[in-house]
C-alpha atoms as a PDB file:
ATOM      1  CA  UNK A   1      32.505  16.895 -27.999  1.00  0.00           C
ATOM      2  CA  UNK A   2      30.682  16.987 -24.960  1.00  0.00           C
ATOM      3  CA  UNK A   3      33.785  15.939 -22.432  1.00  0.00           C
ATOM      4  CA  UNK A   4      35.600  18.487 -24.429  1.00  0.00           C
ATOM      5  CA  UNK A   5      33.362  21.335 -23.904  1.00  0.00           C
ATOM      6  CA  UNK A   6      33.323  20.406 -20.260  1.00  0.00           C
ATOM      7  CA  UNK A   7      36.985  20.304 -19.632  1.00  0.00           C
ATOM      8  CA  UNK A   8      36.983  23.602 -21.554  1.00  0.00           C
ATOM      9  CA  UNK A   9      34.554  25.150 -19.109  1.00  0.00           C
ATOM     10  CA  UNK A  10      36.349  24.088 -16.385  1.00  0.00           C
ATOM     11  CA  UNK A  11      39.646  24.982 -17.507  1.00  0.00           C
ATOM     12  CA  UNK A  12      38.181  28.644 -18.042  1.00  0.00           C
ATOM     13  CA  UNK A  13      36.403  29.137 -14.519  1.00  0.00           C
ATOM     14  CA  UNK A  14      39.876  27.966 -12.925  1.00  0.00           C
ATOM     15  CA  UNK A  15      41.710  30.543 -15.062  1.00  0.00           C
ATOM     16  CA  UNK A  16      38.806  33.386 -14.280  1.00  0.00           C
ATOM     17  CA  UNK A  17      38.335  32.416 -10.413  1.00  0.00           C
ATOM     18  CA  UNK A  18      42.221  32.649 -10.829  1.00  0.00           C
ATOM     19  CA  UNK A  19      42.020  36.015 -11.994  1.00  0.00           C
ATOM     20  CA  UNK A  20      39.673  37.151  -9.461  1.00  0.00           C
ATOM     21  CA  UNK A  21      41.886  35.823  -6.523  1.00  0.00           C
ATOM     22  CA  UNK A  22      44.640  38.091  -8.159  1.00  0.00           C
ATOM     23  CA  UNK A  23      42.947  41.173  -8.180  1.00  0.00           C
ATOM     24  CA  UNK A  24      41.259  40.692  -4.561  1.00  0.00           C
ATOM     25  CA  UNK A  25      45.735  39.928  -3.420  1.00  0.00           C
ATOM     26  CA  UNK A  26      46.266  43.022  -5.404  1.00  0.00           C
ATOM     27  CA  UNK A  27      43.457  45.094  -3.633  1.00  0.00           C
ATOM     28  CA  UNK A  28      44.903  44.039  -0.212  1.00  0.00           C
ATOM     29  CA  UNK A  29      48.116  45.111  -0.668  1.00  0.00           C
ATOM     30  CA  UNK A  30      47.247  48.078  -2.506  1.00  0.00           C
ATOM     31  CA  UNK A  31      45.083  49.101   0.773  1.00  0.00           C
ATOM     32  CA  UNK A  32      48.028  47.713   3.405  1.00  0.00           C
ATOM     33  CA  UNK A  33      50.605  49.853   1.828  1.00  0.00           C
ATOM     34  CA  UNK A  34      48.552  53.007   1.649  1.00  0.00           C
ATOM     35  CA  UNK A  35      47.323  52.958   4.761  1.00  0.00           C
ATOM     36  CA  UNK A  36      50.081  51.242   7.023  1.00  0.00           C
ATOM     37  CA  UNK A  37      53.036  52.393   4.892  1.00  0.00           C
ATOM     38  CA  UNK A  38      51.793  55.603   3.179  1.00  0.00           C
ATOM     39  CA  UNK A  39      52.946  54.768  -0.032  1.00  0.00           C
ATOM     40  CA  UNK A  40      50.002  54.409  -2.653  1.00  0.00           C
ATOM     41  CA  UNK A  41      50.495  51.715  -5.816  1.00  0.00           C
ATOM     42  CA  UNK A  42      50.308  52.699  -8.780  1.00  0.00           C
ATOM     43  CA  UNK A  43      51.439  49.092 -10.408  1.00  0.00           C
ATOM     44  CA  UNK A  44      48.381  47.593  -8.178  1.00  0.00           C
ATOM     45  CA  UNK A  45      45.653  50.057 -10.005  1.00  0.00           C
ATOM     46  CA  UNK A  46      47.155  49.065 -13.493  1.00  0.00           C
ATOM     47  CA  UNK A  47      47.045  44.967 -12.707  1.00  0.00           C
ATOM     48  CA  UNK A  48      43.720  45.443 -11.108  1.00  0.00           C
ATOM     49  CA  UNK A  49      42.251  47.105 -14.702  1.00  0.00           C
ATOM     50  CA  UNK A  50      44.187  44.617 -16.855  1.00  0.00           C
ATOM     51  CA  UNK A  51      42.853  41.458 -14.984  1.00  0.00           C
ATOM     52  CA  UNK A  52      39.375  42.687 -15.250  1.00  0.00           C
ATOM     53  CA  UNK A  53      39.438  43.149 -18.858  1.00  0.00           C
ATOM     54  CA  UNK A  54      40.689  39.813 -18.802  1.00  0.00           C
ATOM     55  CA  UNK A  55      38.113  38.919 -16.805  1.00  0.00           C
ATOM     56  CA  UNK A  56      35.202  40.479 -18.533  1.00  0.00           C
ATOM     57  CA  UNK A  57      36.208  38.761 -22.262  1.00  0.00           C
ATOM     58  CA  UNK A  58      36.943  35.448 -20.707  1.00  0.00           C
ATOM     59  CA  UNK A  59      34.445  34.837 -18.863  1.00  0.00           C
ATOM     60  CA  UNK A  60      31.875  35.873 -21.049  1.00  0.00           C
ATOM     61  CA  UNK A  61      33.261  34.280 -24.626  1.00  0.00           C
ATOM     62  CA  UNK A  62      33.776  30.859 -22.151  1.00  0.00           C
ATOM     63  CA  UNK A  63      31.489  30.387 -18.745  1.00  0.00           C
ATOM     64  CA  UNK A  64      28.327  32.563 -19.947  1.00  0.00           C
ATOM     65  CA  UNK A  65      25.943  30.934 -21.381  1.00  0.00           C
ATOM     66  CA  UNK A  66      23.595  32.708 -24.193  1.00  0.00           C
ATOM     67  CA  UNK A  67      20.248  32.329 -21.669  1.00  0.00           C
ATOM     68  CA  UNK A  68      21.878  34.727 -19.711  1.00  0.00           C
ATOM     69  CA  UNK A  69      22.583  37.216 -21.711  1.00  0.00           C
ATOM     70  CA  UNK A  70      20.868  40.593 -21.773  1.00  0.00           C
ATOM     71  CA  UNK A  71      18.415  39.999 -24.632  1.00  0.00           C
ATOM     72  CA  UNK A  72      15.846  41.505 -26.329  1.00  0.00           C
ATOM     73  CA  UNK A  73      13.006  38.495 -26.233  1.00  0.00           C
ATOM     74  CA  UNK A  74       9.652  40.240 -26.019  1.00  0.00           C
ATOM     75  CA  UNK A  75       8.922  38.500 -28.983  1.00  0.00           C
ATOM     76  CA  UNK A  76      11.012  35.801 -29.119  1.00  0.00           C
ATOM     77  CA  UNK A  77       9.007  34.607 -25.489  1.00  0.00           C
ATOM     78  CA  UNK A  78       5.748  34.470 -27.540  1.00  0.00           C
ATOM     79  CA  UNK A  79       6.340  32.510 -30.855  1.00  0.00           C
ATOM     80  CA  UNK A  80       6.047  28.770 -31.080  1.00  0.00           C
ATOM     81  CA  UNK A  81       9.407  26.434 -30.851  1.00  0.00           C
ATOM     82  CA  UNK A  82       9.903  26.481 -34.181  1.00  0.00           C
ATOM     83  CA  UNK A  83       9.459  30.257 -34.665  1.00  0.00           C
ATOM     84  CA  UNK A  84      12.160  30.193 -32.266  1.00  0.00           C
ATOM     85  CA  UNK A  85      14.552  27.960 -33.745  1.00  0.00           C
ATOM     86  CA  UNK A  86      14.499  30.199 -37.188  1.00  0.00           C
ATOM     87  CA  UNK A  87      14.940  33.005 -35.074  1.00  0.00           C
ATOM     88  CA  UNK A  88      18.015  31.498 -33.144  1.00  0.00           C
ATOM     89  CA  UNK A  89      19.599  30.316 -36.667  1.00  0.00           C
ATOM     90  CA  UNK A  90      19.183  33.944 -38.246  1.00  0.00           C
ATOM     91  CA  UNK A  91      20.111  35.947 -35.474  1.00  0.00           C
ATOM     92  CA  UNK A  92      23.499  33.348 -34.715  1.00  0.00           C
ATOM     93  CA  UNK A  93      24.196  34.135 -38.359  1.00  0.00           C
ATOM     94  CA  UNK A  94      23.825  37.828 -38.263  1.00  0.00           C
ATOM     95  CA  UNK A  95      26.339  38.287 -35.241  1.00  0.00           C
ATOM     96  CA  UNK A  96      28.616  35.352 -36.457  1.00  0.00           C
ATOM     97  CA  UNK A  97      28.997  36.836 -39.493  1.00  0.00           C
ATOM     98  CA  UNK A  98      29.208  40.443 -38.203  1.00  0.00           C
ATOM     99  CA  UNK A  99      31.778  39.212 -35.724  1.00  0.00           C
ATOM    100  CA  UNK A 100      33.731  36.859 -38.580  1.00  0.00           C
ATOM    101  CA  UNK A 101      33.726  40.563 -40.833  1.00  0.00           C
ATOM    102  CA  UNK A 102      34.895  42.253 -38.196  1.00  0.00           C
ATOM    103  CA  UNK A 103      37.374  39.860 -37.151  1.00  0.00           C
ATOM    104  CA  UNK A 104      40.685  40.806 -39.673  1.00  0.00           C
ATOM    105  CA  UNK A 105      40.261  44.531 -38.419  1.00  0.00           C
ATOM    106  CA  UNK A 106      39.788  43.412 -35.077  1.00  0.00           C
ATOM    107  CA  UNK A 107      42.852  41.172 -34.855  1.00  0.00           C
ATOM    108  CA  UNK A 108      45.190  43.600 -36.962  1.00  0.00           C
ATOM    109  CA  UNK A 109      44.696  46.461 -34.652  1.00  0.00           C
ATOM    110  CA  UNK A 110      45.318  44.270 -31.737  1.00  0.00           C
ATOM    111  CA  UNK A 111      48.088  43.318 -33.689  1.00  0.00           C
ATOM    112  CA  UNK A 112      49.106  46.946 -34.357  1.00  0.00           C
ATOM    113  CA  UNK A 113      49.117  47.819 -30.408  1.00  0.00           C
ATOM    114  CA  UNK A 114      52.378  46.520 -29.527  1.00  0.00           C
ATOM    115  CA  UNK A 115      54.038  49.752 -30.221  1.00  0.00           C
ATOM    116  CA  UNK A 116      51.791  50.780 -27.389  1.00  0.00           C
ATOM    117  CA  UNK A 117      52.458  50.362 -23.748  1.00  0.00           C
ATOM    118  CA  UNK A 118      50.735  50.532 -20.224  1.00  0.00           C
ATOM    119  CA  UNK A 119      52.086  53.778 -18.400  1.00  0.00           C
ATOM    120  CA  UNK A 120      53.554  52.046 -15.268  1.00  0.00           C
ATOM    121  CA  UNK A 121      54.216  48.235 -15.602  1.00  0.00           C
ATOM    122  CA  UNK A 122      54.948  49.177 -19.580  1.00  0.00           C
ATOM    123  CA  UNK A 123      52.998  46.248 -21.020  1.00  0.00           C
ATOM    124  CA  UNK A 124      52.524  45.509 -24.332  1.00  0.00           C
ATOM    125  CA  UNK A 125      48.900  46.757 -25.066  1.00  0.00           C
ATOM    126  CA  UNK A 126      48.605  44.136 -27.475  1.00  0.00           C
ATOM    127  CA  UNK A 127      49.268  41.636 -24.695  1.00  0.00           C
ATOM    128  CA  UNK A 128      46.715  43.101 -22.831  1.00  0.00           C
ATOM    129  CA  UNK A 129      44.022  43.634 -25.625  1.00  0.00           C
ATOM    130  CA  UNK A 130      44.862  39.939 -27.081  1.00  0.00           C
ATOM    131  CA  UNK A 131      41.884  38.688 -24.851  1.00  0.00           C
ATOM    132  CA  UNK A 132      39.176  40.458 -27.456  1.00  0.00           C
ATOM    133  CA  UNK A 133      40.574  38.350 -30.156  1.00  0.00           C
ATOM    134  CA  UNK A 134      40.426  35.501 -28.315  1.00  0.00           C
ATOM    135  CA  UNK A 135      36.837  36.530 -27.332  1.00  0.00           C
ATOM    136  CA  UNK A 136      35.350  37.017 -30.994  1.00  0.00           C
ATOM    137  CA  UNK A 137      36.963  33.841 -31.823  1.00  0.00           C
ATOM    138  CA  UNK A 138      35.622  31.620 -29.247  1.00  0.00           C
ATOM    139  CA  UNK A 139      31.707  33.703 -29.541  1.00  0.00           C
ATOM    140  CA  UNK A 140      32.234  32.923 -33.569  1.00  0.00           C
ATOM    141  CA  UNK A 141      32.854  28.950 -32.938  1.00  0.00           C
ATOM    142  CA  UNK A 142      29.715  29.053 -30.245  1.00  0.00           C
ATOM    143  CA  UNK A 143      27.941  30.604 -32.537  1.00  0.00           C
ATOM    144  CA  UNK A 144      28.475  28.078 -35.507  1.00  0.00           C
ATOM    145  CA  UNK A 145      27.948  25.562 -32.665  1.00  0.00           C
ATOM    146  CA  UNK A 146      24.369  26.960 -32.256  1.00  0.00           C
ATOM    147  CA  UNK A 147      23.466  27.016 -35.876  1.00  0.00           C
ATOM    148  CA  UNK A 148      25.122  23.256 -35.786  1.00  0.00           C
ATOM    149  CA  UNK A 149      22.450  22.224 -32.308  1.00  0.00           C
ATOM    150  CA  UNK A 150      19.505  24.280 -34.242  1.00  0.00           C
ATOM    151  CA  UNK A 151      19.574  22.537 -37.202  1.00  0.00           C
ATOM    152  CA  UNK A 152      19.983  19.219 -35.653  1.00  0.00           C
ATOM    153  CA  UNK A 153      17.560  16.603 -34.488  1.00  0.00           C
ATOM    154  CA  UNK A 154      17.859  17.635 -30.784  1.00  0.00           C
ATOM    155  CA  UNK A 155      17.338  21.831 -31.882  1.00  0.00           C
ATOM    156  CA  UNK A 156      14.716  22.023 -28.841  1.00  0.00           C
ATOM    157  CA  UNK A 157      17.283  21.554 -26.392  1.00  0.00           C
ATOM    158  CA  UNK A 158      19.151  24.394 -28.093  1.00  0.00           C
ATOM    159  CA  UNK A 159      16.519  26.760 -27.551  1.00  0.00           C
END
């Protein structure tokens, strides 16, 4: 599982530092042709806006891990290990399950976008919205993952 995780992590920050490279080539050209040919891109503002969503649900359902999150821990911080643990199983079941309910209505209006397209490049928005499915399902399998570590012999180093 472990060499598996790894070579997913991997695979991600190639795709996302991928990504970024993209929308820096983008931002150059965007800038050349404005100010040496005149001529402003429209195209360049649209790929710029898809990466970064792309970007944004990636990176976090992949590369960023839960510790560095923005969390709400004043409490959390002062309860013993074990306080903790029941705390991490609860709260990984109350957003799983939040985010496996949500999930059908989620996907089918992803689903429903592909009558919808961008205004210049005329993308399918369901092409370009596909990457917050892909981002509940991956932060639904990390978070049966956690409940999987917490529960487990080794839960401390899940904390």
């Amino acid at each position: 599982m472990k060499r598996a995780e790894i070579w997913l992590t991997r695979a991600a920050e190639g795709v996302v530092a991928t990504m970024f490279a993209a929308v820096f080539v983008v931002f150059v050209i965007k800038i050349a042709m404005r100010y040496l040919a005149g001529d402003a891109l429209a195209w360049a503002d649209e790929v710029s806006v898809v990466l970064f969503i792309w970007i944004i649900f990636v990176a976090n359902a992949l590369l960023v891990a839960d510790r560095r999150q923005i969390s709400f821990d004043l409490l959390y911080r002062h309860v013993s290990p074990a306080a903790q643990r029941v705390i991490g199983v609860v709260r990984a079941l109350l957003v799983g399950g939040l985010l496996l309910a949500a999930l059908p209505g989620a996907l089918g209006y992803i689903a429903f976008l592909w009558r919808e397209r961008t205004p210049v490049l005329l993308w399918r928005l369901d092409h370009v919205y596909a990457c917050f499915g892909l981002f509940m399902i991956a932060v639904i399998l990390r978070l049966v993952l956690q409940v999987r570590r917490l529960l487990g012999r080794a839960w401390r180093a899940a904390l």
